[in-house]
C-alpha atoms as a PDB file:
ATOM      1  CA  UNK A   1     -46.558  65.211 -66.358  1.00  0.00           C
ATOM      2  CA  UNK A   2     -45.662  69.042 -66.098  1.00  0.00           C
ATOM      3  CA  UNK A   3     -47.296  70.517 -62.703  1.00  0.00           C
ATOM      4  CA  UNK A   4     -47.222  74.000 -61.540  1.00  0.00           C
ATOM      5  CA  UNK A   5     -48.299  75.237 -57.765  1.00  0.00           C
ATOM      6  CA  UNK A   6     -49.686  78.569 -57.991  1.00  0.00           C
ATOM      7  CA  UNK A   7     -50.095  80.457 -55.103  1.00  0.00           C
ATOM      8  CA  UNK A   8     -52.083  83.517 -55.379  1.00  0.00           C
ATOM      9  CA  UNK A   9     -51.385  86.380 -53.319  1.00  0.00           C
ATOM     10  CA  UNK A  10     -51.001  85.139 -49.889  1.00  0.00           C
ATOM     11  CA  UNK A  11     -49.559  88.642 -48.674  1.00  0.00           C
ATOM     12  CA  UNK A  12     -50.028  89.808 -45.547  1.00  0.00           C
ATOM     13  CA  UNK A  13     -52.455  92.783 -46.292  1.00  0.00           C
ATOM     14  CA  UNK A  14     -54.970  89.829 -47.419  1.00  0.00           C
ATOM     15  CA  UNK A  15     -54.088  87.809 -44.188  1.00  0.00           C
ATOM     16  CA  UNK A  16     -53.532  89.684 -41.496  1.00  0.00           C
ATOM     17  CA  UNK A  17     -52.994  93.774 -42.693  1.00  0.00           C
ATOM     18  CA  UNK A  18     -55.556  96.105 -44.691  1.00  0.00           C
ATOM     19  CA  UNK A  19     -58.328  93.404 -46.380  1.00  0.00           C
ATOM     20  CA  UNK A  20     -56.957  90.568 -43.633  1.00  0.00           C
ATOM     21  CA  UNK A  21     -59.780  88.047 -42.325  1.00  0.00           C
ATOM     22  CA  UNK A  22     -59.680  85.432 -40.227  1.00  0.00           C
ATOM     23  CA  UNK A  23     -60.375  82.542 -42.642  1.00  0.00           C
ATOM     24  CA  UNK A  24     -57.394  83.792 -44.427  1.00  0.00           C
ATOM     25  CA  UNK A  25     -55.135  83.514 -41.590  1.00  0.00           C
ATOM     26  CA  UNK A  26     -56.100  79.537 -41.142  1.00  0.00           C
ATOM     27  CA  UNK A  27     -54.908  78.810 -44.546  1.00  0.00           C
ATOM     28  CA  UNK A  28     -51.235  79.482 -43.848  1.00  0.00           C
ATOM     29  CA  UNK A  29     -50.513  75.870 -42.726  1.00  0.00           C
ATOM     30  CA  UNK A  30     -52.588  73.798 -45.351  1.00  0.00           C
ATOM     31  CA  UNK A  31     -50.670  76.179 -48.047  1.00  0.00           C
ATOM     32  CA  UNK A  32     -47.761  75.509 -46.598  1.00  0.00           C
ATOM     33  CA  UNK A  33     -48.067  71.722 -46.629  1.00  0.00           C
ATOM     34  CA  UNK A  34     -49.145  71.810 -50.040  1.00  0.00           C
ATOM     35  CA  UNK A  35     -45.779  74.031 -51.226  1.00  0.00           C
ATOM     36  CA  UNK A  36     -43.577  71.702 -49.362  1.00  0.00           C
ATOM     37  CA  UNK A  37     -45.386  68.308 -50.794  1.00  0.00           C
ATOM     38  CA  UNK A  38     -44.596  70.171 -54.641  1.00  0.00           C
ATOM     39  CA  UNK A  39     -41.090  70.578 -53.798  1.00  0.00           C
ATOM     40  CA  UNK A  40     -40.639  66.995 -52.051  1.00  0.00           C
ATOM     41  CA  UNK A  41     -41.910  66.218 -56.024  1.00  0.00           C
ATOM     42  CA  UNK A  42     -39.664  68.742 -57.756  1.00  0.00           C
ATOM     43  CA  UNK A  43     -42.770  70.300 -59.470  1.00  0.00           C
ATOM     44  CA  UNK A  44     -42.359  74.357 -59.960  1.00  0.00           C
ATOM     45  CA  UNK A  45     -43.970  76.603 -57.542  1.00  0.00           C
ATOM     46  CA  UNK A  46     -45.195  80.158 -58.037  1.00  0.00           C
ATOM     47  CA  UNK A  47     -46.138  83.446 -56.231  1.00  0.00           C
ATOM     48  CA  UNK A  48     -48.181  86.299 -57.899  1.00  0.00           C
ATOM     49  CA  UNK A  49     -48.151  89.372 -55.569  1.00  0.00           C
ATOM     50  CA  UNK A  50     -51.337  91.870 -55.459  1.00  0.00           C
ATOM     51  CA  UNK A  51     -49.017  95.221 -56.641  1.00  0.00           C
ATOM     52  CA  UNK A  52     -50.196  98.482 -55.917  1.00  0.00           C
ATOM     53  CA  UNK A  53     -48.283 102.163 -56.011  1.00  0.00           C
ATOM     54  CA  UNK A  54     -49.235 105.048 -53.627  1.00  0.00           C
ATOM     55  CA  UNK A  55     -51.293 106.360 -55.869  1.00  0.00           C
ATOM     56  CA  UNK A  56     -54.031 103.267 -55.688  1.00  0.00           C
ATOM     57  CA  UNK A  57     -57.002 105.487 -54.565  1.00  0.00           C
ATOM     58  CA  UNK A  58     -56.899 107.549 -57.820  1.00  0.00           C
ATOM     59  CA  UNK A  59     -56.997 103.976 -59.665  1.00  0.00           C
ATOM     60  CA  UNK A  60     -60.382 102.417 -60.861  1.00  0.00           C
ATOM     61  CA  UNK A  61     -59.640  99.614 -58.216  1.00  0.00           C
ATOM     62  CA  UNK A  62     -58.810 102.258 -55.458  1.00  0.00           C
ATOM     63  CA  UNK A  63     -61.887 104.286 -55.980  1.00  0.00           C
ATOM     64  CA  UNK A  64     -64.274 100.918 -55.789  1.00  0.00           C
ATOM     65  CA  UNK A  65     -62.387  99.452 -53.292  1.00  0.00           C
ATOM     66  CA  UNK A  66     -60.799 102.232 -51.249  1.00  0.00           C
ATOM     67  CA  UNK A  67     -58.495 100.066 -48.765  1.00  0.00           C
ATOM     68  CA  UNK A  68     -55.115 100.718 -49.440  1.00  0.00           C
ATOM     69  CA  UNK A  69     -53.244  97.819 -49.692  1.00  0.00           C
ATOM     70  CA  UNK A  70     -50.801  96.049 -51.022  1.00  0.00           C
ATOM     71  CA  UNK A  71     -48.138  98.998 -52.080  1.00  0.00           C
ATOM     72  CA  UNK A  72     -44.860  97.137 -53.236  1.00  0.00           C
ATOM     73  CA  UNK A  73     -42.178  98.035 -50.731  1.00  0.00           C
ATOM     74  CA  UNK A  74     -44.057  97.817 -47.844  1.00  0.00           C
ATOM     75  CA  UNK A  75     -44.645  94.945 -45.096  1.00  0.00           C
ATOM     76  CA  UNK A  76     -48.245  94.166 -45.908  1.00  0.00           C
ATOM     77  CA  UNK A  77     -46.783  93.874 -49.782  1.00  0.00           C
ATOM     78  CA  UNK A  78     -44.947  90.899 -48.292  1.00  0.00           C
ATOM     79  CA  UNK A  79     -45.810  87.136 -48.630  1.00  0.00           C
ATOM     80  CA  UNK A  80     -47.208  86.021 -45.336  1.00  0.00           C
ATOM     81  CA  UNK A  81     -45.744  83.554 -42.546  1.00  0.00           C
ATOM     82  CA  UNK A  82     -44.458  80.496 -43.529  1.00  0.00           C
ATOM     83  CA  UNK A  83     -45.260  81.028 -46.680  1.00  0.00           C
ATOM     84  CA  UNK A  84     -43.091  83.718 -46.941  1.00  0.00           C
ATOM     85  CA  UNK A  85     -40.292  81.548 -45.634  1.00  0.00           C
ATOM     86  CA  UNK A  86     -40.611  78.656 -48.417  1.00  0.00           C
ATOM     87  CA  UNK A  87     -40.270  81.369 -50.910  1.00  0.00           C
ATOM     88  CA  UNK A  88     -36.950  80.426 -52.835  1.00  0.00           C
ATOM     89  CA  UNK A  89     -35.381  82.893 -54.911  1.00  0.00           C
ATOM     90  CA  UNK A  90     -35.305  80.500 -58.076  1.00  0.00           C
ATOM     91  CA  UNK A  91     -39.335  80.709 -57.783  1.00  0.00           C
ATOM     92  CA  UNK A  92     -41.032  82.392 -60.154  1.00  0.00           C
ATOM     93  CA  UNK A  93     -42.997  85.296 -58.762  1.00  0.00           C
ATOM     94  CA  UNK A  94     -45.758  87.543 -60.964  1.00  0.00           C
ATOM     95  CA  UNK A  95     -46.700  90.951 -59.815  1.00  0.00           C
ATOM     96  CA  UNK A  96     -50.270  91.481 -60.781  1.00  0.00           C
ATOM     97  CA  UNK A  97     -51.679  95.275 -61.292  1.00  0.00           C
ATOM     98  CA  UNK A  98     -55.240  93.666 -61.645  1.00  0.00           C
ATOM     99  CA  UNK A  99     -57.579  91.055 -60.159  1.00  0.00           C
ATOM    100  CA  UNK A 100     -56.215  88.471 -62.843  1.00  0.00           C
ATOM    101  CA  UNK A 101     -52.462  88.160 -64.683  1.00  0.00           C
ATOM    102  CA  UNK A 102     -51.763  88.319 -68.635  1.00  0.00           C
ATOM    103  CA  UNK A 103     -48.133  87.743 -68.045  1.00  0.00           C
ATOM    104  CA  UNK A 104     -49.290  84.513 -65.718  1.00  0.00           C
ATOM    105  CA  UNK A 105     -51.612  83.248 -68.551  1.00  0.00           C
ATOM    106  CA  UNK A 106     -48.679  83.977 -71.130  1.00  0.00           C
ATOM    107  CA  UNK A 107     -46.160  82.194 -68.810  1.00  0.00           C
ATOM    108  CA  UNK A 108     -49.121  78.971 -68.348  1.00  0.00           C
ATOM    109  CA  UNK A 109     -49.133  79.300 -72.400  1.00  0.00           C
ATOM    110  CA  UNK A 110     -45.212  79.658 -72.473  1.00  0.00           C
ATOM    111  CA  UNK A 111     -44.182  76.401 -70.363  1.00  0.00           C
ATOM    112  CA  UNK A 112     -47.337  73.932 -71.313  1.00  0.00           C
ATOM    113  CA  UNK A 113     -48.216  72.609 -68.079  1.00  0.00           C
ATOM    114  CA  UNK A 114     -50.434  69.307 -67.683  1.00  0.00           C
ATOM    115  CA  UNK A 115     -51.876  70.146 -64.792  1.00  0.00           C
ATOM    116  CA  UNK A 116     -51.784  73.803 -62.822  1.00  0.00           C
ATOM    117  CA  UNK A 117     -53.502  73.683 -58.961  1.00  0.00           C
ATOM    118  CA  UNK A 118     -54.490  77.340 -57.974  1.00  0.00           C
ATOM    119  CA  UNK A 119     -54.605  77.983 -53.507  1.00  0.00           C
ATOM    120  CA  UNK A 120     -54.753  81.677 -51.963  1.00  0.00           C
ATOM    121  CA  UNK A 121     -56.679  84.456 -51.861  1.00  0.00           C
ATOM    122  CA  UNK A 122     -59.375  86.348 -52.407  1.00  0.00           C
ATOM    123  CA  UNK A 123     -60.821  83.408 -53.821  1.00  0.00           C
ATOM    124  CA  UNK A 124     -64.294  85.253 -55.416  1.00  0.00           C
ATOM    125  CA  UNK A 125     -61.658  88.243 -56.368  1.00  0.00           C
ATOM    126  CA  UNK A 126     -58.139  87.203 -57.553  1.00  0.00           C
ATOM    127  CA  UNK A 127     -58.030  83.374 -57.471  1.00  0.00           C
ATOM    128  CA  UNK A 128     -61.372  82.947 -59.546  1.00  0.00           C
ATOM    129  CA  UNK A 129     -60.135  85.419 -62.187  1.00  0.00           C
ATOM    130  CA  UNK A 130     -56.284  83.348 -62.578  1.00  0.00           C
ATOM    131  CA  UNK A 131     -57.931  80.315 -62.765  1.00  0.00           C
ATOM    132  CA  UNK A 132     -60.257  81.580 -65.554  1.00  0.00           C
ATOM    133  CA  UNK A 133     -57.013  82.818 -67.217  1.00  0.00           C
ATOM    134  CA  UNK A 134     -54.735  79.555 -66.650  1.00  0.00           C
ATOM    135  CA  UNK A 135     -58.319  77.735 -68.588  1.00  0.00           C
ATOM    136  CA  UNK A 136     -58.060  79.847 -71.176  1.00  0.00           C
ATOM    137  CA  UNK A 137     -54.366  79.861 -71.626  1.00  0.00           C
ATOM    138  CA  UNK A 138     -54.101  75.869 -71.370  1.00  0.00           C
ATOM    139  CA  UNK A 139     -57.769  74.497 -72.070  1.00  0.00           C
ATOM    140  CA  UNK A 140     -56.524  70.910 -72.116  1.00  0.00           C
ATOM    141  CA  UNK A 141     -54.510  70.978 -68.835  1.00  0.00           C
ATOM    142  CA  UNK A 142     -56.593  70.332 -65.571  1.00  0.00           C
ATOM    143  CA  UNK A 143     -56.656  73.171 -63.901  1.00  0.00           C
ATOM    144  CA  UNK A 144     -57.751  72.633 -59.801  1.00  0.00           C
ATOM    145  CA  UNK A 145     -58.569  74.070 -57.469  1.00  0.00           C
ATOM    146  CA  UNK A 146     -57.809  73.135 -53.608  1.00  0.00           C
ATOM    147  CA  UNK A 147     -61.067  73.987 -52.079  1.00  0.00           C
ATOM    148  CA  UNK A 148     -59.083  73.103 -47.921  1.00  0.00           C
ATOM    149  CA  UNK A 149     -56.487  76.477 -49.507  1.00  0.00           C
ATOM    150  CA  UNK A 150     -58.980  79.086 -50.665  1.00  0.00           C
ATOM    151  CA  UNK A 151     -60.995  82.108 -48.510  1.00  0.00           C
ATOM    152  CA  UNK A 152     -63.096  84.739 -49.297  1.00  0.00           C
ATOM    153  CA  UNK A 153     -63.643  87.435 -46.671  1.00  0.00           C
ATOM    154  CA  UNK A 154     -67.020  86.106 -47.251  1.00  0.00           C
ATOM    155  CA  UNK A 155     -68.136  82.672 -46.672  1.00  0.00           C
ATOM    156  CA  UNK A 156     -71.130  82.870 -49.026  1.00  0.00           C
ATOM    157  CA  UNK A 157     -68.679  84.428 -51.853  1.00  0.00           C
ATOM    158  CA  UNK A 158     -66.211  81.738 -51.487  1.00  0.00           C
ATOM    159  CA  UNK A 159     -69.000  78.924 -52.007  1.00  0.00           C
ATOM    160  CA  UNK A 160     -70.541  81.084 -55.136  1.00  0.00           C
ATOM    161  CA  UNK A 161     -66.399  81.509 -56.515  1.00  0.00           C
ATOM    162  CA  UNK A 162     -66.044  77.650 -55.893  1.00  0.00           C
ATOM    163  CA  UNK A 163     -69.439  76.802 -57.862  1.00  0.00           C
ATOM    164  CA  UNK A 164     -68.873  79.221 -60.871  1.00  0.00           C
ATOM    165  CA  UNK A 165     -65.415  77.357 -60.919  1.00  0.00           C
ATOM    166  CA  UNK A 166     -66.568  74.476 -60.677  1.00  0.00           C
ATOM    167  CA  UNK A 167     -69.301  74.995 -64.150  1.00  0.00           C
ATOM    168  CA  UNK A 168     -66.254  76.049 -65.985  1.00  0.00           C
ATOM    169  CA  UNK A 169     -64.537  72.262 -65.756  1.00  0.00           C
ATOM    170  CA  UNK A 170     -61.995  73.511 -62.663  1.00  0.00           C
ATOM    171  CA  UNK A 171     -62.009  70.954 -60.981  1.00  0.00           C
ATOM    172  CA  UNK A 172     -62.387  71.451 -56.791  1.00  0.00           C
ATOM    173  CA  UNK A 173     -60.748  69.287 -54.385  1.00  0.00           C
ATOM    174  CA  UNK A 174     -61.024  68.820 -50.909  1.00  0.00           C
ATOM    175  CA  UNK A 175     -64.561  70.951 -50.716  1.00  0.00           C
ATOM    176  CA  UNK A 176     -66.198  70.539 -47.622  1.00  0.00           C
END
């Protein structure tokens, strides 16, 4: 069976910086467990990174949303905490301009995986919109998501993300 880990965009603008909340900063140790419980099983692991450019504000994105965040190069661009330090260089990391990936629903499509697992962030924002993408790019693969390794800045949006997942056959583990 062919498993991917995919860990979307735990940077540090989303945990701690620019857009951080606090439920965000309690997932760093159950993500972390579940990254080092792939690579006890040699299954592949990878990052996407939220990618922005200083001129974010004069984007669609920047004028709805007008936090700046996220700008490759600097720290809050970076992966967050431990996280950041199970990061190997042979993982395969995605830098996404928008809420959801093509190029990670090409690569899903590319290397035919059995079963991806989605944990991260925002989960009503970024994480809901990659695991709509990984569906639609492997519709027979179970695609999960680990309920104990997703946060929305908003409690009640995380909930509504985790039910609209769960009507699309994702499956949710470890909901409270």
């Amino acid at each position: 069976m062919k498993n991917i880990l995919l860990v979307i965009d735990y940077q540090q603008d989303f945990v701690d910086g620019a857009l951080g909340f606090p439920q965000a900063v309690r997932l760093e140790e159950p993500i972390a467990q579940k990254i080092m419980e792939y690579r006890q099983n040699g299954q592949e692991i990878l990052f996407t990174y939220d990618t922005h450019t200083a001129d974010y504000l004069n984007t669609q994105e920047g004028r709805n949303l007008p936090v700046v965040h996220c700008i490759k190069g600097t720290a809050g661009w970076e992966l967050y905490g431990k996280v950041a330090q199970l990061r190997r260089d042979t993982d395969t990391c995605i830098e996404k301009i928008a809420f959801g990936s093509m190029e990670l629903a090409e690569y899903l499509v590319a290397n035919q995986y059995d079963r991806v697992e989605l944990v991260g962030v925002v989960s009503n924002i970024c994480l809901i919109s990659d695991a709509v993408l990984a569906k639609a790019a492997l519709p027979e693969a179970e695609i999960i998501v680990d309920a104990s390794c997703v946060a929305s800045n908003e409690d009640r949006l995380n909930e509504a993300a985790l039910e609209v997942m769960a009507s699309m056959q994702i499956h949710i583990i470890n909901r409270r």
